[in-house]
Structures are given as C-alpha cells and as structure tokens.
C-alpha atoms as a PDB file:
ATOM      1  CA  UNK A   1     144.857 120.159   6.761  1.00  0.00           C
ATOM      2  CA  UNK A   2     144.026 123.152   9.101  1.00  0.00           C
ATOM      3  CA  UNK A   3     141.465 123.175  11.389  1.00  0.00           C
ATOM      4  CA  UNK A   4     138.713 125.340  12.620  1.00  0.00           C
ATOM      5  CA  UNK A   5     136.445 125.664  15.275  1.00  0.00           C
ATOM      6  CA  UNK A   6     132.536 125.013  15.316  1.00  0.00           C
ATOM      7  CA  UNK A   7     131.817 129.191  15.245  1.00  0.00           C
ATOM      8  CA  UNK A   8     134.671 129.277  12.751  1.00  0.00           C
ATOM      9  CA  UNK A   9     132.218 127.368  10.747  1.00  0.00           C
ATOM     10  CA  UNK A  10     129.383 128.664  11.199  1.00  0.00           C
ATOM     11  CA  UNK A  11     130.951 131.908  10.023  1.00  0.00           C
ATOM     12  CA  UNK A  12     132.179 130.346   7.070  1.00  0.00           C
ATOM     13  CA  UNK A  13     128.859 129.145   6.365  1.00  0.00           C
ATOM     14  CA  UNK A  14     126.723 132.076   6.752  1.00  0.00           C
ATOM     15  CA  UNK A  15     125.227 132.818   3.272  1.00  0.00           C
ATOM     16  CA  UNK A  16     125.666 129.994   1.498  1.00  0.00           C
ATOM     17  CA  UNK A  17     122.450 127.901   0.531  1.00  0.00           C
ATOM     18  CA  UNK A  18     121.424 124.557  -1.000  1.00  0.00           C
ATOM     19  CA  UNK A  19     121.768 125.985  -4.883  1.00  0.00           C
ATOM     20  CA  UNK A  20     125.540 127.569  -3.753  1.00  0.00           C
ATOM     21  CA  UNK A  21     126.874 123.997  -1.442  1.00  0.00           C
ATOM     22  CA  UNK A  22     125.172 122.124  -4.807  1.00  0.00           C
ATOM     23  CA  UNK A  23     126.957 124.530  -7.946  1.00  0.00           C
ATOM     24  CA  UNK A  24     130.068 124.151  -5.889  1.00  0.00           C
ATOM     25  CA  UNK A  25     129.881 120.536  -5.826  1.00  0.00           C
ATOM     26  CA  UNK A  26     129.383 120.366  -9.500  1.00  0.00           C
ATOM     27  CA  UNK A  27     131.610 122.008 -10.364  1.00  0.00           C
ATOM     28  CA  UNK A  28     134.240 120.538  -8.055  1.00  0.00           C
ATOM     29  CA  UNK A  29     132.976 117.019  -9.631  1.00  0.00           C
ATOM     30  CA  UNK A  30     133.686 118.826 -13.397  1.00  0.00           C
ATOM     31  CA  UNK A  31     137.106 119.841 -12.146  1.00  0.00           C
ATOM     32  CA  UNK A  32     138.171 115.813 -10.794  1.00  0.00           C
ATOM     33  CA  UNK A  33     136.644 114.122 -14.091  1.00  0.00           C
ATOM     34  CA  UNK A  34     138.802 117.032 -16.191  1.00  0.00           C
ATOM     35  CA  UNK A  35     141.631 116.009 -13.881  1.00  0.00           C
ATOM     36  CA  UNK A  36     140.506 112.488 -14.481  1.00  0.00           C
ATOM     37  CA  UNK A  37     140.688 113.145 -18.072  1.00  0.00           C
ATOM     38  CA  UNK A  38     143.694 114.597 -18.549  1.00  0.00           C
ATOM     39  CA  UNK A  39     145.331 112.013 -16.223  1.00  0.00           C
ATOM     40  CA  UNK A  40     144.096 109.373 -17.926  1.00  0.00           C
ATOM     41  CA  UNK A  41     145.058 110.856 -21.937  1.00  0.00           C
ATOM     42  CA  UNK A  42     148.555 111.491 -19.955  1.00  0.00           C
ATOM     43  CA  UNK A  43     148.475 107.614 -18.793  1.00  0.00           C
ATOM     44  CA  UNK A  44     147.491 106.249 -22.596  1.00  0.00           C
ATOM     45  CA  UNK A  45     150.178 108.858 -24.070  1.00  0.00           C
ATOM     46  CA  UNK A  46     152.928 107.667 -21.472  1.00  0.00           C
ATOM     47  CA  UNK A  47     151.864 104.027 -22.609  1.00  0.00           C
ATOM     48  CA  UNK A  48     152.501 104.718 -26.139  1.00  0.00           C
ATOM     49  CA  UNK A  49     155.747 106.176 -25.623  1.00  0.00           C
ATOM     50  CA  UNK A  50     156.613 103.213 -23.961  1.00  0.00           C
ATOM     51  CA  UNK A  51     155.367 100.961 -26.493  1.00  0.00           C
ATOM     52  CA  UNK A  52     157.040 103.054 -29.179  1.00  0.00           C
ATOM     53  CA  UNK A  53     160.633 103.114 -27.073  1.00  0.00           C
ATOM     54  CA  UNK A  54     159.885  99.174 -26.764  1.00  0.00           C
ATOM     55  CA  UNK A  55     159.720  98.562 -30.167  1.00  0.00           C
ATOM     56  CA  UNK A  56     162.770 100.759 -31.001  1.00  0.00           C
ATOM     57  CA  UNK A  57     164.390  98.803 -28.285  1.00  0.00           C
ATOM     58  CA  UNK A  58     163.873  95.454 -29.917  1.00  0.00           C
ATOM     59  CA  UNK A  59     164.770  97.104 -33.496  1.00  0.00           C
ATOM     60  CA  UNK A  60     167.797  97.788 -31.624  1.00  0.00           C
ATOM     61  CA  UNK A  61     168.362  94.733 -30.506  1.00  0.00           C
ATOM     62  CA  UNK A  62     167.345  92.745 -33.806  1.00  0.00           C
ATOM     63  CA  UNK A  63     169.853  95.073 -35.692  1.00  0.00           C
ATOM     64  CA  UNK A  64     172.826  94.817 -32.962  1.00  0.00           C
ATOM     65  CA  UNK A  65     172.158  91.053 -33.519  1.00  0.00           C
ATOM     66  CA  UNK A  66     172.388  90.932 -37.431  1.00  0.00           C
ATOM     67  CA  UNK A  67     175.711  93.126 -37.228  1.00  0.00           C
ATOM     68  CA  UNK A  68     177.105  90.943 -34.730  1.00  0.00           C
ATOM     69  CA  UNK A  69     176.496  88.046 -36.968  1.00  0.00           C
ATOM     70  CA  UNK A  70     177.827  89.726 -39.908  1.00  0.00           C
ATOM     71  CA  UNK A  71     180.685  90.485 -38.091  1.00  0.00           C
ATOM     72  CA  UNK A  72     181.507  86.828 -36.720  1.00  0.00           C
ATOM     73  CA  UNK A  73     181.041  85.754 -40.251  1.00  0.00           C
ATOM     74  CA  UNK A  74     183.565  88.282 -41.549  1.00  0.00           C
ATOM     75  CA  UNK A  75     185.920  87.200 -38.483  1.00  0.00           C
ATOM     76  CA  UNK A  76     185.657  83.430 -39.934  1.00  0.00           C
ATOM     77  CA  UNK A  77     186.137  84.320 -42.873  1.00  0.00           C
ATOM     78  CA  UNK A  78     189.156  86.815 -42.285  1.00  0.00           C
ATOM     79  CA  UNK A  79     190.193  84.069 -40.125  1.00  0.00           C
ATOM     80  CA  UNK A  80     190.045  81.396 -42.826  1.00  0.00           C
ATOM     81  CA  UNK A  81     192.411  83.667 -45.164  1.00  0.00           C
ATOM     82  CA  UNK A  82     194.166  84.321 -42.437  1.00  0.00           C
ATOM     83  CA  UNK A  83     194.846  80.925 -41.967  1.00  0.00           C
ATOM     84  CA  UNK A  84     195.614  79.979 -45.228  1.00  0.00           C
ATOM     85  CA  UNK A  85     198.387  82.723 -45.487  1.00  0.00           C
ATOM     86  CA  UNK A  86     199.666  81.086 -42.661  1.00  0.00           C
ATOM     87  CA  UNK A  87     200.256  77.889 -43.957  1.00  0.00           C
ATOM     88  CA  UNK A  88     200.764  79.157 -47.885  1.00  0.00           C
ATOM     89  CA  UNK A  89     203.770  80.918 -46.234  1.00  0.00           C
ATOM     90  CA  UNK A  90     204.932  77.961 -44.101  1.00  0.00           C
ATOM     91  CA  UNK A  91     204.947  75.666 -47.126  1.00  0.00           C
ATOM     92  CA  UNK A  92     207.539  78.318 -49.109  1.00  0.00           C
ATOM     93  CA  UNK A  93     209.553  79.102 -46.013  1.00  0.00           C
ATOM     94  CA  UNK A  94     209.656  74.911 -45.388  1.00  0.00           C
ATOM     95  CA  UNK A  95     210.480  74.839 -49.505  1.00  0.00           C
ATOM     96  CA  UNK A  96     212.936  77.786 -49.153  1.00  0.00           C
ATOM     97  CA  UNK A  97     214.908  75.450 -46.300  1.00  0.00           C
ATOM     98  CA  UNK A  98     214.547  71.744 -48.540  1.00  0.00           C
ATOM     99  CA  UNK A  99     216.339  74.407 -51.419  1.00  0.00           C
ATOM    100  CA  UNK A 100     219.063  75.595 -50.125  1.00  0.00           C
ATOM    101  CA  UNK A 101     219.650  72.561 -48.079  1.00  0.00           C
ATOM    102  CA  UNK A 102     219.267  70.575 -51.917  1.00  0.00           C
ATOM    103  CA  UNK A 103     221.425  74.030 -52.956  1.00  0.00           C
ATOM    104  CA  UNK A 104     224.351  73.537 -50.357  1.00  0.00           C
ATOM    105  CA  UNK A 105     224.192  69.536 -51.514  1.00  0.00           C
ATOM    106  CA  UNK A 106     224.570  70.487 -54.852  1.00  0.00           C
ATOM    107  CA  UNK A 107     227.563  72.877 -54.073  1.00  0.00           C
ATOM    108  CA  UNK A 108     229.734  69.987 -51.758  1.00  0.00           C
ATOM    109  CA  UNK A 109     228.465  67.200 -54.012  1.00  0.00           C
ATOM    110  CA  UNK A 110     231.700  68.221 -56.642  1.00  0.00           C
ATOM    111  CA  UNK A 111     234.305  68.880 -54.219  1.00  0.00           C
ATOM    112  CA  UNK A 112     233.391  65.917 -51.634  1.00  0.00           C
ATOM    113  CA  UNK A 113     236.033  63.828 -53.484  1.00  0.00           C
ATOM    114  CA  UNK A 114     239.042  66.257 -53.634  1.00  0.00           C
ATOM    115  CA  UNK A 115     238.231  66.844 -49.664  1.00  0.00           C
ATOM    116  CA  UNK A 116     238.874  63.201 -48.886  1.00  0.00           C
ATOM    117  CA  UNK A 117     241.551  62.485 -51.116  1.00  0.00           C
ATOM    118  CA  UNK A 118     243.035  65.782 -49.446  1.00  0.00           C
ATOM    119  CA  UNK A 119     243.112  64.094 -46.592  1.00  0.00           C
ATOM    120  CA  UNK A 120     244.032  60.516 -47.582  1.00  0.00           C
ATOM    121  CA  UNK A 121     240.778  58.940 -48.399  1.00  0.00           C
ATOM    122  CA  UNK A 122     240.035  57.653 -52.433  1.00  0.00           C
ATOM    123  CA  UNK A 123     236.656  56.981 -53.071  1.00  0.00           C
ATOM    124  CA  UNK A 124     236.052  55.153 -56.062  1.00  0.00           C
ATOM    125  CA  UNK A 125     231.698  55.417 -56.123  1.00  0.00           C
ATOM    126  CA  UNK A 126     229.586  58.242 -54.604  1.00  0.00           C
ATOM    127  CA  UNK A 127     225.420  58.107 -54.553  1.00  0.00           C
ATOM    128  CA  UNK A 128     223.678  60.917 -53.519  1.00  0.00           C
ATOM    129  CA  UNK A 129     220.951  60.769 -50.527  1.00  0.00           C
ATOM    130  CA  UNK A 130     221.531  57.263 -49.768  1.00  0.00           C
ATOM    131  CA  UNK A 131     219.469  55.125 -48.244  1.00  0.00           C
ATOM    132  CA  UNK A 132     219.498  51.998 -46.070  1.00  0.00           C
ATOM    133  CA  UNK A 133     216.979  49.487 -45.637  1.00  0.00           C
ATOM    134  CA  UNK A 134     216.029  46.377 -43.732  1.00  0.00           C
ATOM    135  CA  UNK A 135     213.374  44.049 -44.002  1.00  0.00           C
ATOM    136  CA  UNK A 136     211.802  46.081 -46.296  1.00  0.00           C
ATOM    137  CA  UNK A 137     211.626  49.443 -44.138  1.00  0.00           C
ATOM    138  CA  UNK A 138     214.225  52.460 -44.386  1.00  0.00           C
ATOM    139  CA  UNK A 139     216.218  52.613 -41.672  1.00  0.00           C
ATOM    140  CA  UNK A 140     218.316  56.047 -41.854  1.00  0.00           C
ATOM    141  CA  UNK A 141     218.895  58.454 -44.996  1.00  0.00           C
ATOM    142  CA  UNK A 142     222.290  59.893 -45.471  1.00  0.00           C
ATOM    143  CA  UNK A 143     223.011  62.735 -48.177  1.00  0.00           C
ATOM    144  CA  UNK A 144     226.168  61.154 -49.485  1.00  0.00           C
ATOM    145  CA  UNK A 145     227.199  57.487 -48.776  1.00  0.00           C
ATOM    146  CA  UNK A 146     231.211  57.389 -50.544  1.00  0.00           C
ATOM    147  CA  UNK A 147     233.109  53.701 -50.740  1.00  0.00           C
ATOM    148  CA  UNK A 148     236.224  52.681 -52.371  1.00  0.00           C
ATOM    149  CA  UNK A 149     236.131  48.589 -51.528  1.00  0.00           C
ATOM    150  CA  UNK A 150     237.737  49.116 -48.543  1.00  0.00           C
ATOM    151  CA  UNK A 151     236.547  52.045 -46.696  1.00  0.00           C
ATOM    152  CA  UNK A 152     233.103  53.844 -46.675  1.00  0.00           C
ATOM    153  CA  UNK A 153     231.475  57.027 -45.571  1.00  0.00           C
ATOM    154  CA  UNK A 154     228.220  58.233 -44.861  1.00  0.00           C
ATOM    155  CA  UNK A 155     228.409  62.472 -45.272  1.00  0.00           C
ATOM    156  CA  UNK A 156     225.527  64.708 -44.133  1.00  0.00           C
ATOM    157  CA  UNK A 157     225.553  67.861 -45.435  1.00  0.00           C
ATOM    158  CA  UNK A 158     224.537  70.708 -42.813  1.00  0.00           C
ATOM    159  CA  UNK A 159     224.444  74.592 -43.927  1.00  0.00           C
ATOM    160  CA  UNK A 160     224.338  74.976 -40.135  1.00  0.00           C
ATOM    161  CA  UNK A 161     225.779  71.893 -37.541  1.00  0.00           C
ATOM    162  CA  UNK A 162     224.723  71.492 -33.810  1.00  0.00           C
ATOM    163  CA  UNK A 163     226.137  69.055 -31.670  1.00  0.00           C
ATOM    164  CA  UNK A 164     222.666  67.247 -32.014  1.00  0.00           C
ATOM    165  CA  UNK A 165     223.089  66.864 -35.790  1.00  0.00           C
ATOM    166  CA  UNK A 166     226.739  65.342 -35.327  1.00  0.00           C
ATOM    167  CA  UNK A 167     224.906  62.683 -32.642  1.00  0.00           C
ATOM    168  CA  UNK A 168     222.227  61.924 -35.380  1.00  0.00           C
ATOM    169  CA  UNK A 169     225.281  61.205 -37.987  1.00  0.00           C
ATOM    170  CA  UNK A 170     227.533  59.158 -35.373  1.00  0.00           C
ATOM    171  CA  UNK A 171     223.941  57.464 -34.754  1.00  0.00           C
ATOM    172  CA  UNK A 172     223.179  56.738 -38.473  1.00  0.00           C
ATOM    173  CA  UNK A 173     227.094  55.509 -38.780  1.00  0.00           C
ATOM    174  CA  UNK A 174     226.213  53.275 -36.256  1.00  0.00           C
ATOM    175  CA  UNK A 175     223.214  51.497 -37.916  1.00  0.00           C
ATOM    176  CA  UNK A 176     224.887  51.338 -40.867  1.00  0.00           C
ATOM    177  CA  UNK A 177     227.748  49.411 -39.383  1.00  0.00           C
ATOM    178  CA  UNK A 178     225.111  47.336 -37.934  1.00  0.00           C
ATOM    179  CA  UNK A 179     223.504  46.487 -41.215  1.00  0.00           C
ATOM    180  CA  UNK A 180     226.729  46.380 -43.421  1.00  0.00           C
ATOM    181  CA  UNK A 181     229.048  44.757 -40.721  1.00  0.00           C
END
C-alpha cells in the first residue's frame, strides 16, 4: 500500500462531499456482497463437484470391488478345473505305468520257463504276482514266484532296473527265505 502525505490528502479530497464519500461507499459495499456472492455460488459449486467426484469415487470403488470378486471366483474356479486335470491326468499316466508294467508281465510270463530251463533250472509250477504272508499280514509281493520241489524263485519283472530295484528283490528273497526256510 502506497502512502501519501497529509497535503497529498487534502488534495485528494478537495471536492468530494458527504453524498460523494457516502455513493462511493455503497457502492463499494454492492461490489464486496457481489464478490461475496459469487464467491460463495463458486464455494457451493466447488462443493458439488466434490460431492459428485466422491460419489463416482465410491462407484469406482464398489465396482473395482465386485470385479475383483468375480475375478477370485473365476480364479477358484479355473483353479478347481485346473486341479482336477491335474489329477484326471495323473490317474491315466499312473494307469498307463500299472499297463505296461501288467503288459511287459504278460510278455515274460510265456517265456520265463524256456529262460530257466536255458540255463539249467526246471520249474515244474509258476503263480503269477505272488504273495507272502505272515500272521495274517503280507509281507512282500513278487510278480512271479517259480518252484520245482527242490529249487524256487521269486522273479520281478522291471521294464526298466536300477540297482535299487535289484536291492528290493535280493531283500524280498531274503524274507522269503526267512518265512519258507
């Protein structure tokens, strides 16, 4: 704010009178209640935007919600199928093994007899997944138990053989001697 000196005033002042000071204070009074006015319709307008933004806001919200629901409950469910497959296909590819392990059975079961007499061995009986028991329980399973009277064999058959399968079989061999003397 600049200011001026007493005469400054006094010059400013000369011909102005009570009716000039008085208009010019009502109309400077008009022009702060317009201002008022348009302040205040700017305030309520700024207020409704607000309120209107606020509500789109929680629309927003409410909607990202129900989608994000939906979509968990189509994960779950995708999941469920998903799951299923899962164990559908580990039930054929565990079926697919018991078959051709039952197939490759099948294939030795007619020539297990020519192998051992090739060798020396006549068996006069052959049963096919043999197995032991004691006191009521199973102890081992064996896919081919041969005899003759004199000598007998327990055979696995393996369509692929580790050296863990061949401890397994020596194993078995050895319970069976146990139980059979």
């Amino acid at each position: 704010m600049e200011r001026i000196t007493a005469e400054e005033a006094l010059e400013a002042a000369k011909g102005l009178n009570f009716e000039k000071v008085w208009a010019a204070l009502m109309e400077s009074r008009q022009l702060i209640e317009k201002s008022q006015q348009e302040t205040q319709k700017q305030i309520e307008e700024t207020q409704k935007q607000m309120e209107e933004t606020q509500r789109q806001i929680k629309e927003s919200q409410q909607e990202t919600q129900r989608q994000m629901q939906e979509s968990q409950r189509q994960i779950k469910k995708s999941q469920r199928k998903t799951d299923k497959i899962i164990a559908d296909l580990s039930k054929n590819i565990g079926g697919l093994g018991n078959s051709l392990g039952k197939f490759t059975e099948a294939m030795f079961s007619t020539e297990l007899w020519k192998k051992f007499n090739d060798i020396g061995f006549t068996f006069t009986k052959q049963a096919p997944r043999m197995k032991f028991y004691e006191d009521g329980r199973a102890l081992v399973e064996v896919d081919f138990f041969l005899e003759n009277g004199l000598y007998a064999m327990p055979v696995e058959i393996k369509t692929e053989l580790s050296v863990g399968d061949v401890d397994d079989h020596l194993e078995r061999i050895e319970k069976n001697t146990s139980i059979y003397g």
